[in-house]
Protein backbone atom coordinates (compact mmCIF):
# COMPACT_ATOMS: atom_id res chain seq x y z
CA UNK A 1 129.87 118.87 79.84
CA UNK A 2 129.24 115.58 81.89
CA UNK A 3 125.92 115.05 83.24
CA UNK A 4 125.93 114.60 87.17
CA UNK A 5 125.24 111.12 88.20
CA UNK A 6 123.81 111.35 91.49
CA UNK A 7 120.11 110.31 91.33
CA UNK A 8 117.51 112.81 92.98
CA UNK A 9 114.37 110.42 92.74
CA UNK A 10 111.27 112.12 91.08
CA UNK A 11 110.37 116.02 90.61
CA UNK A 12 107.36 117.76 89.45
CA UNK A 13 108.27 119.94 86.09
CA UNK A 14 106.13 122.47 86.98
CA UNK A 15 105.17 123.83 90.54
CA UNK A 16 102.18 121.87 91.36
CA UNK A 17 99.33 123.56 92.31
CA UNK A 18 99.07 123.95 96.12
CA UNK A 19 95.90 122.74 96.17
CA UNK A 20 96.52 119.32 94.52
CA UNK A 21 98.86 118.08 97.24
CA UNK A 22 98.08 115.21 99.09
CA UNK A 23 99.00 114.95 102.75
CA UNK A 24 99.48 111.00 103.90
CA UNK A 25 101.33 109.40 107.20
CA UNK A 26 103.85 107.35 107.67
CA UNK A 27 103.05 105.17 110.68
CA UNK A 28 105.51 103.89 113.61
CA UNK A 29 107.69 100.90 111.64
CA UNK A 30 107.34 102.56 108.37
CA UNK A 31 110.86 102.34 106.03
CA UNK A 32 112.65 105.32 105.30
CA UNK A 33 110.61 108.02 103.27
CA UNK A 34 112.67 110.96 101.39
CA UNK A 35 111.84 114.40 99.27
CA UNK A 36 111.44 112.57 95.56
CA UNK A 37 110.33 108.94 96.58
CA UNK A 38 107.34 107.53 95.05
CA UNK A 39 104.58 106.17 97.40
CA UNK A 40 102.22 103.68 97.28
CA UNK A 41 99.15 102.75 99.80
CA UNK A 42 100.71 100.86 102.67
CA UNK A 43 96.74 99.49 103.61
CA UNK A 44 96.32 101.32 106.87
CA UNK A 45 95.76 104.69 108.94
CA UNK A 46 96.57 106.51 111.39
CA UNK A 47 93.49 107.06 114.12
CA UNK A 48 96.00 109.48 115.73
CA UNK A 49 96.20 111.91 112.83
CA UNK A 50 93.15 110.52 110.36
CA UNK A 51 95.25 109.91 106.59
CA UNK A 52 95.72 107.09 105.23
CA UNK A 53 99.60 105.20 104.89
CA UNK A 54 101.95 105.13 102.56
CA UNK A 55 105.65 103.76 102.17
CA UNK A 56 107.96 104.19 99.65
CA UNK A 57 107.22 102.37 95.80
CA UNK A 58 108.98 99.21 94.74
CA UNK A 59 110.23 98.33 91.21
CA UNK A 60 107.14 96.92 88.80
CA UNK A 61 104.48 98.51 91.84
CA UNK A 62 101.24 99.28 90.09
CA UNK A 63 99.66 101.10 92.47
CA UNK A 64 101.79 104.86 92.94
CA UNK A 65 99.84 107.54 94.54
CA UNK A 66 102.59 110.32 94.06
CA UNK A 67 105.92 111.66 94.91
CA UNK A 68 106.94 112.70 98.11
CA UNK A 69 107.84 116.90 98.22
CA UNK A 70 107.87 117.30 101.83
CA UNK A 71 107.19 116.81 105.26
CA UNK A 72 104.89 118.66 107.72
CA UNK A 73 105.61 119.24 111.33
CA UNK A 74 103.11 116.74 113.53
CA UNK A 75 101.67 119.67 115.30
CA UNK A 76 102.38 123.18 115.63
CA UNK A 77 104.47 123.34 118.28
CA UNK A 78 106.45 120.84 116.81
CA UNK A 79 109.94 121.43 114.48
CA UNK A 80 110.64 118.15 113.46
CA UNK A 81 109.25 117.21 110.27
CA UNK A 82 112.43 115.59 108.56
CA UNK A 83 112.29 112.71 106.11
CA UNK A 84 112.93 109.68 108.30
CA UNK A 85 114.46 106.97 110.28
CA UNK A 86 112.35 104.49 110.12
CA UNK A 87 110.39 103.92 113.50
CA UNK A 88 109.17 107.64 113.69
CA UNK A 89 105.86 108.96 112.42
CA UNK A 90 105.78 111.50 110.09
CA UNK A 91 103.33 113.72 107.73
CA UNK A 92 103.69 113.30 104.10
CA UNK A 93 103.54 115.59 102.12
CA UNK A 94 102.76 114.23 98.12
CA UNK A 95 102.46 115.10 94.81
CA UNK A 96 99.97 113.43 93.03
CA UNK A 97 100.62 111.00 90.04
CA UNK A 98 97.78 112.28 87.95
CA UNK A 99 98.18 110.79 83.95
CA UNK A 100 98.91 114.30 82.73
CA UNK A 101 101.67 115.07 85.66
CA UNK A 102 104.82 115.06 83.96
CA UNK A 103 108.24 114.15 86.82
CA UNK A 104 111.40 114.55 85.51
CA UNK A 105 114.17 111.56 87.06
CA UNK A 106 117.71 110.08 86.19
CA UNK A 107 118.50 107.65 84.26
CA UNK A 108 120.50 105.09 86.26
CA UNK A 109 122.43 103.96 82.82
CA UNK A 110 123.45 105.46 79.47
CA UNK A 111 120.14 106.08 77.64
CA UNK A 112 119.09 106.71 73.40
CA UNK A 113 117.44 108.93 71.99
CA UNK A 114 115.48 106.29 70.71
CA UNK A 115 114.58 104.63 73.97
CA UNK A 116 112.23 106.95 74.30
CA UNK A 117 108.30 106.32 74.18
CA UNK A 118 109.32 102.77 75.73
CA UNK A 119 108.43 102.00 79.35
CA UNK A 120 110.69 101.28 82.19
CA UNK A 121 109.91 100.29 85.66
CA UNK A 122 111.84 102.15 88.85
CA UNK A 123 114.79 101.82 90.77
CA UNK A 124 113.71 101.78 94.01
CA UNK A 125 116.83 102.92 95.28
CA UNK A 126 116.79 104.34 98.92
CA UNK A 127 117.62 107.87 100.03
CA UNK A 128 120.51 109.66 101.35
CA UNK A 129 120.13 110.35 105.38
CA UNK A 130 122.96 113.54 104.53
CA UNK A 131 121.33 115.30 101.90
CA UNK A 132 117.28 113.61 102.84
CA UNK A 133 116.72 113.35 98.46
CA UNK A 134 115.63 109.91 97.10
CA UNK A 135 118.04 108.09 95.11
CA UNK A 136 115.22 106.46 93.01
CA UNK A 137 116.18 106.23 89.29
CA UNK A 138 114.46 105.00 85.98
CA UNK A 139 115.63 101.48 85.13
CA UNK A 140 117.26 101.42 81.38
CA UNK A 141 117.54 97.97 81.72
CA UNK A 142 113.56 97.26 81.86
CA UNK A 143 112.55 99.20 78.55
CA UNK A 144 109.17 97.38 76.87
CA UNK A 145 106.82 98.64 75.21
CA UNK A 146 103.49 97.13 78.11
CA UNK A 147 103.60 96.43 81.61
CA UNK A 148 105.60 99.01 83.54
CA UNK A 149 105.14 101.90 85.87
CA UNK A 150 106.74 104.71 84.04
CA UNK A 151 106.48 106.27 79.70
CA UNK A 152 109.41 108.04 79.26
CA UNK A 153 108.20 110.90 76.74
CA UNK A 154 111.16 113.13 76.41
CA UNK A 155 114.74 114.34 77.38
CA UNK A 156 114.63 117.67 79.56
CA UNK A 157 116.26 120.09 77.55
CA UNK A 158 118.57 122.43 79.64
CA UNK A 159 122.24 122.78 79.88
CA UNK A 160 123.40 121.02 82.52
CA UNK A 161 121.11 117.74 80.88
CA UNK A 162 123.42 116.73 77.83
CA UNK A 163 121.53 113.98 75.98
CA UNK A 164 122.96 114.04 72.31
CA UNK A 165 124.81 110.91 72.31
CA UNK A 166 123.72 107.94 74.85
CA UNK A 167 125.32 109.00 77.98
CA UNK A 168 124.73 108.74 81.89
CA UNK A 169 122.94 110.91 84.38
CA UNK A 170 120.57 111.77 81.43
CA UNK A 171 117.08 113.42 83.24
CA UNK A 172 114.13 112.54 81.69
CA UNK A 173 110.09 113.38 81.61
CA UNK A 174 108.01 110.64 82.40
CA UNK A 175 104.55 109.76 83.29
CA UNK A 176 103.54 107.16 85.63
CA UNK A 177 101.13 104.40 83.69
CA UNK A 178 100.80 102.41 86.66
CA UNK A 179 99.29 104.23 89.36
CA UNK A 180 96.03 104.49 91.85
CA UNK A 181 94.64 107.37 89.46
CA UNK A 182 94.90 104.80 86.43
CA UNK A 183 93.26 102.47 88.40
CA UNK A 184 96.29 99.95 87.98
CA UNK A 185 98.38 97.93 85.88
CA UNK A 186 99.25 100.51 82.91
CA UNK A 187 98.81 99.95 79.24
């Protein structure tokens, strides 16, 4: 069976615990943030609703915080609390990238066996308004072995996830090397 191709950005492999979440804003003027989008500090607050900033992660970024799971209503009479046009101000909702968090994403190209245990930066890809997923993908072209955001440590073995011969749409568990909780620039 083919592997579906459309990219999904990043997902926990396990249900995080509730209490690990993260809550962040994204400010007025902020891009685009959507369900599976890594974040990194965008450097300010909000004295409105008292977090901190983030916007969405860009290729070789050495700084993630986490993935984006949700959004939270501003208040509680509110019902909006979609993923976003950018412009409007919204609660995130985030995952943490903690070393021993495993995400599982796409590979954006045919992918080895033995490419993994190499490193490979992002595709910072952005989301689908239809559907509000990320379209963030690991990049096969920037395998090394230093220097990038993401270890890809295995295959995820499942059905729909056929990885026996190098093929495309191929979902993979990774770690993020380069984050805030790693203090930086990975190994």
């Amino acid at each position: 069976m083919a592997n579906a191709t459309t990219a999904f950005g990043f997902r926990p492999t396990k249900e995080p615990d509730p209490s690990s979440i993260l809550t962040f804003v994204a400010v007025s003027g902020t891009a685009s943030l959507f369900v599976g989008d890594a974040v990194v500090p965008a450097g300010t607050g909000s004295a409105t609703y008292g977090y901190a900033d983030v916007t969405r992660a860009a290729a070789g970024d050495t700084n993630v915080i986490g993935i984006v799971v949700g959004f939270e209503p501003l208040s509680p009479d509110s019902l909006t609390s979609k993923y976003g046009v950018t412009g409007a101000v919204r609660l995130v909702k985030v995952v943490p990238a903690f070393p021993h968090t495993e995400f599982e994403v796409m590979a954006n190209a045919a992918m080895a066996i033995t490419d993994l245990g190499n490193r490979f930066d992002l595709v910072a890809t952005g989301g689908d308004t239809t559907d509000g997923f990320s379209r963030m993908a690991l990049d096969v072209s920037s395998a090394a072995t230093t220097a990038k955001t993401l270890w890809a440590a295995r295959f995820i073995n499942r059905p729909d996830n056929a990885f026996e011969t190098s093929q495309t749409g191929i979902k993979v568990g990774v770690y993020f090397l380069e984050s805030i909780w790693l203090n930086g620039p990975g190994v």
